[in-house]
C-alpha atoms as a PDB file:
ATOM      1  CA  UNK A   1     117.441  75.628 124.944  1.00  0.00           C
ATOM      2  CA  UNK A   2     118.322  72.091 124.040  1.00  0.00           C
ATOM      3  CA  UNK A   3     119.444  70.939 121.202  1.00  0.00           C
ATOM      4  CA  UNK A   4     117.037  67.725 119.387  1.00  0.00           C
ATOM      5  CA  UNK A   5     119.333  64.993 117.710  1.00  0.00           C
ATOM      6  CA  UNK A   6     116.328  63.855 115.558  1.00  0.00           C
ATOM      7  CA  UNK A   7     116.233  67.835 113.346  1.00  0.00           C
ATOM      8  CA  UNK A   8     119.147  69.324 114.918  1.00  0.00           C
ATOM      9  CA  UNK A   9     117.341  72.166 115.810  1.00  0.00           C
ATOM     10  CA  UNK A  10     117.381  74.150 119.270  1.00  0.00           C
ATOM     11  CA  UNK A  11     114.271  74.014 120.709  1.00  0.00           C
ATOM     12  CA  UNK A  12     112.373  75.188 124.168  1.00  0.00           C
ATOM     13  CA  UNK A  13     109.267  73.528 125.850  1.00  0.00           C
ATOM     14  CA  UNK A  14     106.940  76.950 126.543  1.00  0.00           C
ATOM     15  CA  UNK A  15     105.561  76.732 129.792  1.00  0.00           C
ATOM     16  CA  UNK A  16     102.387  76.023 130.445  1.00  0.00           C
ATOM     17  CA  UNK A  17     100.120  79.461 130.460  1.00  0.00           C
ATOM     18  CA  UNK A  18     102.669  81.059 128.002  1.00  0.00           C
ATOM     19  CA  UNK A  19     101.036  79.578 124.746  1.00  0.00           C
ATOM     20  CA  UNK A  20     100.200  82.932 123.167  1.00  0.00           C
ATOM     21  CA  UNK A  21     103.129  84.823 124.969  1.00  0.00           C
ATOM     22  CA  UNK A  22     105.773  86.696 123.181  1.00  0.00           C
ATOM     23  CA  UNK A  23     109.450  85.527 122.400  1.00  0.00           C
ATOM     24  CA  UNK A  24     112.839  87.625 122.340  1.00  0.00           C
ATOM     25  CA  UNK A  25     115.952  86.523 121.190  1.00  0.00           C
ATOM     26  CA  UNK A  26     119.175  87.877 122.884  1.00  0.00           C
ATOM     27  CA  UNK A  27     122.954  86.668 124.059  1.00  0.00           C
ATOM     28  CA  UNK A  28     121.939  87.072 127.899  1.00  0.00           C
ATOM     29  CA  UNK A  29     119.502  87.648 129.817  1.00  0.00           C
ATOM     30  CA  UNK A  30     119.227  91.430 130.403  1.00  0.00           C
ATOM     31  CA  UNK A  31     121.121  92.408 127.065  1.00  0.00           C
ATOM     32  CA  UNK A  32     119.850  95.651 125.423  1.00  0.00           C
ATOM     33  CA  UNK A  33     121.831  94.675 121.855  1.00  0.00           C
ATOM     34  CA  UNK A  34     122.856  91.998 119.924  1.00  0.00           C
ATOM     35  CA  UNK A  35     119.157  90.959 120.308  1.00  0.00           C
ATOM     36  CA  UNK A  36     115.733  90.563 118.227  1.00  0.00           C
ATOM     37  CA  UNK A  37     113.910  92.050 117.763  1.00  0.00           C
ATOM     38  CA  UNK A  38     115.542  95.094 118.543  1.00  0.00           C
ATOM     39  CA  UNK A  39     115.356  97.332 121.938  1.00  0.00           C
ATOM     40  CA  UNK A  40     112.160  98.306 122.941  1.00  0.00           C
ATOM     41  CA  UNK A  41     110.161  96.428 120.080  1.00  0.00           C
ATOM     42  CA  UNK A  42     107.712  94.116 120.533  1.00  0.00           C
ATOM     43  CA  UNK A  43     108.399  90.500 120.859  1.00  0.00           C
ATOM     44  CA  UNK A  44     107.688  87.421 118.315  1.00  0.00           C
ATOM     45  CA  UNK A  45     104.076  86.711 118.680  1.00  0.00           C
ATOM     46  CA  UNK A  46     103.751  82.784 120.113  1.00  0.00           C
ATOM     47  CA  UNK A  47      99.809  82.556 118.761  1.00  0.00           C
ATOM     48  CA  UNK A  48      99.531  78.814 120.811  1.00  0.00           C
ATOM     49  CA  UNK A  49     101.119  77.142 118.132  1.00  0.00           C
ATOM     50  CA  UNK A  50     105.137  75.633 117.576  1.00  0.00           C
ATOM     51  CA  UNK A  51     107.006  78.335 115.735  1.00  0.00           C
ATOM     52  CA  UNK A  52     110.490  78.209 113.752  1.00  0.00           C
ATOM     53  CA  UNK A  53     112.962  80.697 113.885  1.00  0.00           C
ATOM     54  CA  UNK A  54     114.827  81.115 110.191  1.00  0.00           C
ATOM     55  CA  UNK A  55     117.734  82.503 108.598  1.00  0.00           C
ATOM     56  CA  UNK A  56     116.574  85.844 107.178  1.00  0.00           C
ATOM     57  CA  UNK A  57     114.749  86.458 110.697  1.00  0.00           C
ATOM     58  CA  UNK A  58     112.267  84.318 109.535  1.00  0.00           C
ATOM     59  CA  UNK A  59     109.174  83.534 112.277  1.00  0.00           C
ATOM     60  CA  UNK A  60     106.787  81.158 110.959  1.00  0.00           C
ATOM     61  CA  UNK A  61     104.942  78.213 112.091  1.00  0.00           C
ATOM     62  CA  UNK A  62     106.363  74.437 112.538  1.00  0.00           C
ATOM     63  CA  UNK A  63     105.100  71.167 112.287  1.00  0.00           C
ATOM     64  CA  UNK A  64     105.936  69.013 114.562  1.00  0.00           C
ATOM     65  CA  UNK A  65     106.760  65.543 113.187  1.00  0.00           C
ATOM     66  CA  UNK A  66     106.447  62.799 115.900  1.00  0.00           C
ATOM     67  CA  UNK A  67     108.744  59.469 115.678  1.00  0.00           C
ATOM     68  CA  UNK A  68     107.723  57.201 113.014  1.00  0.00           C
ATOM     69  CA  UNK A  69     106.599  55.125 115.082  1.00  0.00           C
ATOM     70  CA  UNK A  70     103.559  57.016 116.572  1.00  0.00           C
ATOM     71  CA  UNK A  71     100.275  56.894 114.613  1.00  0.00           C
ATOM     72  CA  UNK A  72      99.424  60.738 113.700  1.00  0.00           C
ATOM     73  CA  UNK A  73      97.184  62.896 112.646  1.00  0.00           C
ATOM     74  CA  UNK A  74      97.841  65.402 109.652  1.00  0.00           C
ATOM     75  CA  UNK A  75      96.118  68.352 108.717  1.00  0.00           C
ATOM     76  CA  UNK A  76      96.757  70.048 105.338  1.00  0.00           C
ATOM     77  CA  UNK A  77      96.288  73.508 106.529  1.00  0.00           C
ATOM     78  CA  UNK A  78      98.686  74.315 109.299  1.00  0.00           C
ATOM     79  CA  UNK A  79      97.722  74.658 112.906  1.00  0.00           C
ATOM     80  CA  UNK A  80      97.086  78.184 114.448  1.00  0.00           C
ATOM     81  CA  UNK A  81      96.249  80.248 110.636  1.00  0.00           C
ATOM     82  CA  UNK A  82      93.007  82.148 109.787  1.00  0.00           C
ATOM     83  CA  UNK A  83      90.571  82.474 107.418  1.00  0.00           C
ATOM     84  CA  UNK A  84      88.028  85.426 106.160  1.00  0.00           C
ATOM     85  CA  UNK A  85      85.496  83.092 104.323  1.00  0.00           C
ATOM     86  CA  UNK A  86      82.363  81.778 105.945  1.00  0.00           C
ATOM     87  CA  UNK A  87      83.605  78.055 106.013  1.00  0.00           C
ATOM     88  CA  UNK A  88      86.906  76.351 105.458  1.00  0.00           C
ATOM     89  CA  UNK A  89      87.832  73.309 104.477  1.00  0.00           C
ATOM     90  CA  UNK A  90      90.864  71.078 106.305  1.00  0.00           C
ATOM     91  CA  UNK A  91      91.776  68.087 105.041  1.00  0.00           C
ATOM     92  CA  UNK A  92      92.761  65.496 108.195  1.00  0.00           C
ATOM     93  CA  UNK A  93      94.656  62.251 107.397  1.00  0.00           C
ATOM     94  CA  UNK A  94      96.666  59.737 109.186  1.00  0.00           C
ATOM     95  CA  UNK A  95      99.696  58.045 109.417  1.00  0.00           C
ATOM     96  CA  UNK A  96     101.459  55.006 110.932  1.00  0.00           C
ATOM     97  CA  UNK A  97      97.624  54.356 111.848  1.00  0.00           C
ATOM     98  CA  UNK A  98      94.687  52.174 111.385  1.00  0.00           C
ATOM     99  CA  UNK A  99      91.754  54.737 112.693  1.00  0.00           C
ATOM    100  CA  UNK A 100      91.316  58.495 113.636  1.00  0.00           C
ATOM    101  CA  UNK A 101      88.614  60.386 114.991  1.00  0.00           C
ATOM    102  CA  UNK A 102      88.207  64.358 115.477  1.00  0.00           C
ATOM    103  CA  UNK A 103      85.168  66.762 117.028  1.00  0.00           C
ATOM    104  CA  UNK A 104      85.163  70.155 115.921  1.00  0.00           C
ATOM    105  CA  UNK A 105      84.699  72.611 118.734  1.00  0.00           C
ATOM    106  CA  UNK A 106      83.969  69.809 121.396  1.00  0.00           C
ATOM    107  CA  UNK A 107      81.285  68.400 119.289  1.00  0.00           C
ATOM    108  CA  UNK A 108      80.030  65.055 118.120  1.00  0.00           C
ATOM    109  CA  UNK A 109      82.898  62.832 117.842  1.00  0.00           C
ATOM    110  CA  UNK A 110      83.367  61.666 114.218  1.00  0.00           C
ATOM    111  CA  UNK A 111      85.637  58.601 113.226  1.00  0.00           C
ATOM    112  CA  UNK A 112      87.770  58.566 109.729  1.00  0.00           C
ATOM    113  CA  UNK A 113      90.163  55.348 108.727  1.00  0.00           C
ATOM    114  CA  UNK A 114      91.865  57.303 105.461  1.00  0.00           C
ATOM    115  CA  UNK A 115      92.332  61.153 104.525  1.00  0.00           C
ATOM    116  CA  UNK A 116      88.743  63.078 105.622  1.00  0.00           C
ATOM    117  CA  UNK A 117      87.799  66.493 104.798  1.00  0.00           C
ATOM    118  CA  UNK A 118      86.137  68.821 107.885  1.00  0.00           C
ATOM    119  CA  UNK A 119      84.375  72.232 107.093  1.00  0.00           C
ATOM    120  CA  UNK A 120      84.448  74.489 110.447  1.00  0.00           C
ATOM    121  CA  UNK A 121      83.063  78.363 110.485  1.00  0.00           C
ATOM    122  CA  UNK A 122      80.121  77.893 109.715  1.00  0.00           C
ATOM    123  CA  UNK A 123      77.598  79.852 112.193  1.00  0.00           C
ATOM    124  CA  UNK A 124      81.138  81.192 114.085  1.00  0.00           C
ATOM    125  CA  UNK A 125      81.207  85.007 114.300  1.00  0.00           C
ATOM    126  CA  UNK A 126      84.318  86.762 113.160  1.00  0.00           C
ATOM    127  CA  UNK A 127      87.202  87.221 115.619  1.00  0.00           C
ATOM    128  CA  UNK A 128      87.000  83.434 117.303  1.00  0.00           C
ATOM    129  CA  UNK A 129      89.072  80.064 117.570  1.00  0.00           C
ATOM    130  CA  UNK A 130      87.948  76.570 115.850  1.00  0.00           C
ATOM    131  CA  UNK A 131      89.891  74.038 117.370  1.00  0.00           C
ATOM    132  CA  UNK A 132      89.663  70.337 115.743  1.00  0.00           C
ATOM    133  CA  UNK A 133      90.374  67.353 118.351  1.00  0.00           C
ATOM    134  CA  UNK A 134      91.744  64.109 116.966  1.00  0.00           C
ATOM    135  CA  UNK A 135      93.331  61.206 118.212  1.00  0.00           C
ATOM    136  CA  UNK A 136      95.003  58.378 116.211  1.00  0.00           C
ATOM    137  CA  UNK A 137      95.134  54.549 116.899  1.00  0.00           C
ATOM    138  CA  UNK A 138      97.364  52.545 115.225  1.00  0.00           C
ATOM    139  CA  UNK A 139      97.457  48.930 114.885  1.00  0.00           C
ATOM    140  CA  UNK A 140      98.606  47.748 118.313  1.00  0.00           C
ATOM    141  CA  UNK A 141      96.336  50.034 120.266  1.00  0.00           C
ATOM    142  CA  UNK A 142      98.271  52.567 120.795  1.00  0.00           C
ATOM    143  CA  UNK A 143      96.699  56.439 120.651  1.00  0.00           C
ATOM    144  CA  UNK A 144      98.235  59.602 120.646  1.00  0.00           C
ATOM    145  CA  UNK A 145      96.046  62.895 120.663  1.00  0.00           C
ATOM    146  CA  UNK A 146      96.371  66.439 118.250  1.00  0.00           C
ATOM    147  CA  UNK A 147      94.503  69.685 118.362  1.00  0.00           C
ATOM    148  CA  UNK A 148      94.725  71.907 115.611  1.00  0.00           C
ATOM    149  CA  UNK A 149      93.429  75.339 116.098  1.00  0.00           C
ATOM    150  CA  UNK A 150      91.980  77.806 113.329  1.00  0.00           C
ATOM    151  CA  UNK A 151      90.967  81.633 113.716  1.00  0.00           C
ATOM    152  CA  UNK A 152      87.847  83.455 111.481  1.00  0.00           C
ATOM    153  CA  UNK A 153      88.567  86.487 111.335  1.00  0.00           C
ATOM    154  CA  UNK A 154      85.828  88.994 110.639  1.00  0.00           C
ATOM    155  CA  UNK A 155      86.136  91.181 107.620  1.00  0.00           C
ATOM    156  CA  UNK A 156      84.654  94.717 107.798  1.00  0.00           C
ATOM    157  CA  UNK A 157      82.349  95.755 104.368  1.00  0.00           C
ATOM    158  CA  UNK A 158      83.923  98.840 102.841  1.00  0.00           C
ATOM    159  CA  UNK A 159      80.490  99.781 101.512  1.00  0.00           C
ATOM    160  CA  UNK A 160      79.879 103.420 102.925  1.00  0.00           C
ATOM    161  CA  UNK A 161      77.112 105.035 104.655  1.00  0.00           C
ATOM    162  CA  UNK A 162      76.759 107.399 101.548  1.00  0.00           C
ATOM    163  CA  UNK A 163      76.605 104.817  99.413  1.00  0.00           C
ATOM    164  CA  UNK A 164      74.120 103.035 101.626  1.00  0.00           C
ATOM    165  CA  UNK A 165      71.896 106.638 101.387  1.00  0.00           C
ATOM    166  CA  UNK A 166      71.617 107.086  97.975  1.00  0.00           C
ATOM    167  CA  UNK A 167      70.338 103.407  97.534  1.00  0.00           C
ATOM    168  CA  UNK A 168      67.588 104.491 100.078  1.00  0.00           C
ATOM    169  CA  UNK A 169      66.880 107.610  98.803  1.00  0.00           C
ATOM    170  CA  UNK A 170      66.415 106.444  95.377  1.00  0.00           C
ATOM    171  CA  UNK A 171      63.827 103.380  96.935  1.00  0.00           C
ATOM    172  CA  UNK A 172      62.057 105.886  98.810  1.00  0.00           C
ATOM    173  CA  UNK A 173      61.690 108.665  95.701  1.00  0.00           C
ATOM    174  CA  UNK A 174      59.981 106.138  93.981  1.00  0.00           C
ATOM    175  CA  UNK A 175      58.036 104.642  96.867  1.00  0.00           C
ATOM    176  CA  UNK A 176      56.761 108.526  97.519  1.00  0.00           C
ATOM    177  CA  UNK A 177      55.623 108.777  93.655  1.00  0.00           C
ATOM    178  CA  UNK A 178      53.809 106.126  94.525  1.00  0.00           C
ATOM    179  CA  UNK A 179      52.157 107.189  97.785  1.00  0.00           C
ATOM    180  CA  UNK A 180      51.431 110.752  95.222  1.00  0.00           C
ATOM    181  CA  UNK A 181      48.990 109.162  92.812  1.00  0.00           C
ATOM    182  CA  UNK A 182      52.021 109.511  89.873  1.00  0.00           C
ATOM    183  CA  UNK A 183      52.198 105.560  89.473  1.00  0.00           C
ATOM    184  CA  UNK A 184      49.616 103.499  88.758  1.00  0.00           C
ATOM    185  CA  UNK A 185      47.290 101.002  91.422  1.00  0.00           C
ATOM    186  CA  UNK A 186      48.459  98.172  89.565  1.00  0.00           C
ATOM    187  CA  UNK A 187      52.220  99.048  90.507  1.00  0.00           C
ATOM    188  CA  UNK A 188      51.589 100.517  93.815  1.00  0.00           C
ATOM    189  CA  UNK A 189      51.542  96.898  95.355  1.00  0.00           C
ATOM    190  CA  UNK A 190      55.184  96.550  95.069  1.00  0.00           C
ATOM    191  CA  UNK A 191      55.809  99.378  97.287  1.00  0.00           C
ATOM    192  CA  UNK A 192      54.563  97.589 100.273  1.00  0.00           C
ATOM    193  CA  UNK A 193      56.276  94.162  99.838  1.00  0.00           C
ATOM    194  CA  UNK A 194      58.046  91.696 102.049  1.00  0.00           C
ATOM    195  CA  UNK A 195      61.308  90.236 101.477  1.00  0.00           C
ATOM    196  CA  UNK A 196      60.439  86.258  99.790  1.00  0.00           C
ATOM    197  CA  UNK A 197      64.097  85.626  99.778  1.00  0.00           C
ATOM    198  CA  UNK A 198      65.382  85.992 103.104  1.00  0.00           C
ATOM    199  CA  UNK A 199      65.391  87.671 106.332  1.00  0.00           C
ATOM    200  CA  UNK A 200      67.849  89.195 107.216  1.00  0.00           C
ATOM    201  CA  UNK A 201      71.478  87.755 107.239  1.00  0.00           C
ATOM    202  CA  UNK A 202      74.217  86.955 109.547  1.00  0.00           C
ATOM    203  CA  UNK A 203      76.611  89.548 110.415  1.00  0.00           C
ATOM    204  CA  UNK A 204      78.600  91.529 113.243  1.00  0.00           C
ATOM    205  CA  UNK A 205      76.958  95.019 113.525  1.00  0.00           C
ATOM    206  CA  UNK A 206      78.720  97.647 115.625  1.00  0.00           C
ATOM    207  CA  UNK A 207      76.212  99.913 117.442  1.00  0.00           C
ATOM    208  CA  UNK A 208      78.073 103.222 117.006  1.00  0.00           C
ATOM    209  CA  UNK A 209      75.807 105.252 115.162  1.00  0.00           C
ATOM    210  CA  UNK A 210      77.776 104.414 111.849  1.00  0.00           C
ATOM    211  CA  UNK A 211      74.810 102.418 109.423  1.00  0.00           C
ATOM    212  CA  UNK A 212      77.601 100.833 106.954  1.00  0.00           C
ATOM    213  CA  UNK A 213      77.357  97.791 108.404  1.00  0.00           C
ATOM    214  CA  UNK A 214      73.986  97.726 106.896  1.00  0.00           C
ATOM    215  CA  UNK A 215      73.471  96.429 103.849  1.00  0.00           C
ATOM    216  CA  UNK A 216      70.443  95.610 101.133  1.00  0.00           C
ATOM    217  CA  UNK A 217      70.344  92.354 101.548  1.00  0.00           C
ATOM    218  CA  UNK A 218      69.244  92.373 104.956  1.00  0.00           C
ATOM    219  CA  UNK A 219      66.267  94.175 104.199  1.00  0.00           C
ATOM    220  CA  UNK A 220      62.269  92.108 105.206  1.00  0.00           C
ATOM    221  CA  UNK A 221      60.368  94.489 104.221  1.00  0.00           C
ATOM    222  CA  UNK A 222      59.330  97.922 103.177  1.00  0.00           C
ATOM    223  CA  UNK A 223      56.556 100.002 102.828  1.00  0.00           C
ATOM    224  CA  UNK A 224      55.928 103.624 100.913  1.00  0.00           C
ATOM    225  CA  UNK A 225      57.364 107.119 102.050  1.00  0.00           C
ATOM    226  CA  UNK A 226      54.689 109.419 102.975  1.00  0.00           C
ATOM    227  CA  UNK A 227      51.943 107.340 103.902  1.00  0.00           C
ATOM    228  CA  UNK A 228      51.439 108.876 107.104  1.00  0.00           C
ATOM    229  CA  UNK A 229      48.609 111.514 108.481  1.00  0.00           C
ATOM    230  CA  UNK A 230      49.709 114.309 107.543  1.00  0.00           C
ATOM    231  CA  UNK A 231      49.914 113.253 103.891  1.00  0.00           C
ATOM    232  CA  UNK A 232      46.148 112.012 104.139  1.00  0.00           C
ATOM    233  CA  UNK A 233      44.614 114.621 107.001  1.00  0.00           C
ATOM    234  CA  UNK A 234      46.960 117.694 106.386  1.00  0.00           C
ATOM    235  CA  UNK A 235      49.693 118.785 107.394  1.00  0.00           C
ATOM    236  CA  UNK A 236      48.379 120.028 110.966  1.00  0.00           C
ATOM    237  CA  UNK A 237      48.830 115.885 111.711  1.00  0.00           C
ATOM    238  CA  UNK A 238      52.825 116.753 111.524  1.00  0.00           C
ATOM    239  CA  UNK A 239      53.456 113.551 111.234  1.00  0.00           C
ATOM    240  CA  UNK A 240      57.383 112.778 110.320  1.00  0.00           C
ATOM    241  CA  UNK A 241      57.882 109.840 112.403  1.00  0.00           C
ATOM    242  CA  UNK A 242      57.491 107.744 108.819  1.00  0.00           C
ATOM    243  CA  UNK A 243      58.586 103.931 109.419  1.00  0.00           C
ATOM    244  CA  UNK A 244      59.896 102.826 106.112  1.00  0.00           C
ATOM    245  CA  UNK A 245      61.822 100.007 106.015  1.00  0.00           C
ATOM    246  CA  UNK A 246      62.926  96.918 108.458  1.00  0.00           C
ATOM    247  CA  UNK A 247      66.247  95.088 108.430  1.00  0.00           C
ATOM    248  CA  UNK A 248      67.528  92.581 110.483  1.00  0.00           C
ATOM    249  CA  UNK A 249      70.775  91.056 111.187  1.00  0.00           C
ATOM    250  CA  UNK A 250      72.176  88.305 113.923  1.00  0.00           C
ATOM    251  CA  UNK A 251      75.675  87.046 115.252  1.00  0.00           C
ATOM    252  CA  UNK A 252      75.801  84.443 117.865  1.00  0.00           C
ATOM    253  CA  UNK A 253      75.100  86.650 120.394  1.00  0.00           C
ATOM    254  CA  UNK A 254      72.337  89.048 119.489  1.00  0.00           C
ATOM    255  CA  UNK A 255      69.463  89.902 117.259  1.00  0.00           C
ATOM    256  CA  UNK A 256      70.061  93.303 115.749  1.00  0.00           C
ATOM    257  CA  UNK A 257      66.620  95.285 114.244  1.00  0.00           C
ATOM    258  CA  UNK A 258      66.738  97.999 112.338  1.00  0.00           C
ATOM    259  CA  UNK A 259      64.039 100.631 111.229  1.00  0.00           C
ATOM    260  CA  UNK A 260      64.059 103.105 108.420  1.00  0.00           C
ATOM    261  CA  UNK A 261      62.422 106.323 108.928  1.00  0.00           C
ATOM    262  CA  UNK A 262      61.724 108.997 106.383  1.00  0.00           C
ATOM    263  CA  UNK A 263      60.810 112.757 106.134  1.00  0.00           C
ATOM    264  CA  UNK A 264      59.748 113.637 102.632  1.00  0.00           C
ATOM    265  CA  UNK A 265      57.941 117.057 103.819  1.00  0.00           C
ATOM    266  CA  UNK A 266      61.105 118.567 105.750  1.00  0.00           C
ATOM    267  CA  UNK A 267      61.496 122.444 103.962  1.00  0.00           C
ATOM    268  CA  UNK A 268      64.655 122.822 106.171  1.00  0.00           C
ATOM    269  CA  UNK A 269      66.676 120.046 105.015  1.00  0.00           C
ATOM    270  CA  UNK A 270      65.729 118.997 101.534  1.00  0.00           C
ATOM    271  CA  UNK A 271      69.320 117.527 101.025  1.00  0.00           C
ATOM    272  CA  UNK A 272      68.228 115.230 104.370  1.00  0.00           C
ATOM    273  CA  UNK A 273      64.485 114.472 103.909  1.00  0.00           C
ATOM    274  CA  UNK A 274      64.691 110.755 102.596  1.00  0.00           C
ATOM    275  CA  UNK A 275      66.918 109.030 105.463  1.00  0.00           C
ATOM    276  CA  UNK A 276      66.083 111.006 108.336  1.00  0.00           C
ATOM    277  CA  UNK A 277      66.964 108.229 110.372  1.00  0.00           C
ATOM    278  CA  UNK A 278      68.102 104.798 111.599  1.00  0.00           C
ATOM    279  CA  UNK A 279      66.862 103.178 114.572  1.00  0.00           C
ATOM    280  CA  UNK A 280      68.668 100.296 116.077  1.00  0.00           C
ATOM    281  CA  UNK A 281      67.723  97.817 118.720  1.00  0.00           C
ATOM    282  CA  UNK A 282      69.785  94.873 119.370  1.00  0.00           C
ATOM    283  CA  UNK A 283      68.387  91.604 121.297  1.00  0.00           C
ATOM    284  CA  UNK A 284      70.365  89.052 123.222  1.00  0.00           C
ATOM    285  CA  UNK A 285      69.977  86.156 123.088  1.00  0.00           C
ATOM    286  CA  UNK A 286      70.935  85.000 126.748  1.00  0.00           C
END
């Protein structure tokens, strides 16, 4: 370590390719004690951004302020933390400089002169980086570059599948009332319907047989339990292959298709006969 005359701080250049490494303090080189963190604990996570160690064993990240006499970028929300909303806002400005610019993920480049705002997330599954590239010029020409990095971090629903059955069972009890002759013509229509509002939403679906990543709102359409042969012809036609409902849901990567099937004749399995089950397909788009 070396110790900077402009903070009075210690500090360490990290190598190159050691950006997200880990980081243990201790008196010597192979000490087992008077260390931290302790023995046999995990180091202090890097995360490709300049970090401060604190009194209090304090590990938190640092802003790095450049002479005054470079023209910089600023960013109100500090390189290398996360976010769990859709979008987020960052506020860039400069200082000891005339114009900036920044691109957002290697996009377009845009150019700013005073304090800009830039929204990033939007469209980026959970789990991945946003980095912002600026540069600022000051008056004589003179540039310096700054990348500020972000993370979205995906947010699993805590809606169950139970919850997620009882909603269908409920829809498909009705839809099967009217499928019986119980409702009347004039209100069967709404039991075969299409979704006007959307289709489908964005989202990160795990294909592990659990369905609560489903959700109502990505339902297109539905149709009515029990419309099948056997309801019609008899039930000889044994028919319990009953499409229901279709959902749909996309990340960057994929397409993901769901079907709905029902079995409102089962005599085995009463408890089971409105979600019999889910089929999922996913599509990628590569």
């Amino acid at each position: 370590m070396t110790k900077d005359s402009a903070t009075g701080y210690y500090k360490l250049e990290v190598p190159k390719g050691f950006e997200n490494g880990k980081v243990i303090f201790t008196e010597s080189a192979n000490a087992t004690t008077n260390r931290y963190p302790a023995d046999m604990q995990p180091g202090l996570d890097i995360g490709g951004s300049s970090k401060i160690f604190k009194a209090g064993n304090t590990w938190e990240n640092y802003t790095v302020t450049p002479p005054a006499t470079d023209p910089v970028v600023t960013a109100d929300k500090a390189s290398g933390s996360s976010f769990t909303t859709e979008t987020y806002d960052v506020t860039l400005g400069l200082s000891n400089a005339v114009s900036g610019t920044y691109s957002v993920d290697n996009g377009p480049t845009k150019t700013f002169t005073s304090s800009t705002k830039v929204t990033i997330g939007e469209g980026k599954i959970g789990d991945s980086d946003v980095t912002i590239k600026a540069t600022a010029t000051d008056s004589k020409g003179k540039t310096k570059n700054y990348t500020f990095t972000y993370k979205k971090v995906y947010v699993k629903k805590t809606s169950s599948t139970k919850s997620y059955k009882a909603k269908a069972a409920a829809r498909a009890v009705a839809a099967t009332a009217a499928t019986t002759g119980t409702l009347s013509n004039s209100s069967l229509a709404k039991y075969y319907s299409t979704n006007g509002k959307g289709v489908g939403k964005e989202a990160k679906i795990t294909i592990d047989g659990d369905f609560s990543d489903w959700s109502e709102d990505m339902l297109i359409a539905q149709g009515a339990a029990w419309d099948v042969a056997n309801h019609y012809k008899g039930g000889h036609e044994n028919c319990v292959l009953d499409t229901y409902a279709l959902y749909a849901a996309w990340d960057n990567d994929n397409l993901y298709v769901a079907w709905q099937m029902v079995n409102t004749t089962d005599t085995w399995a009463r408890e089971e006969m409105v979600l019999l089950v889910m089929v999922v397909v996913f599509l990628m788009f590569h």
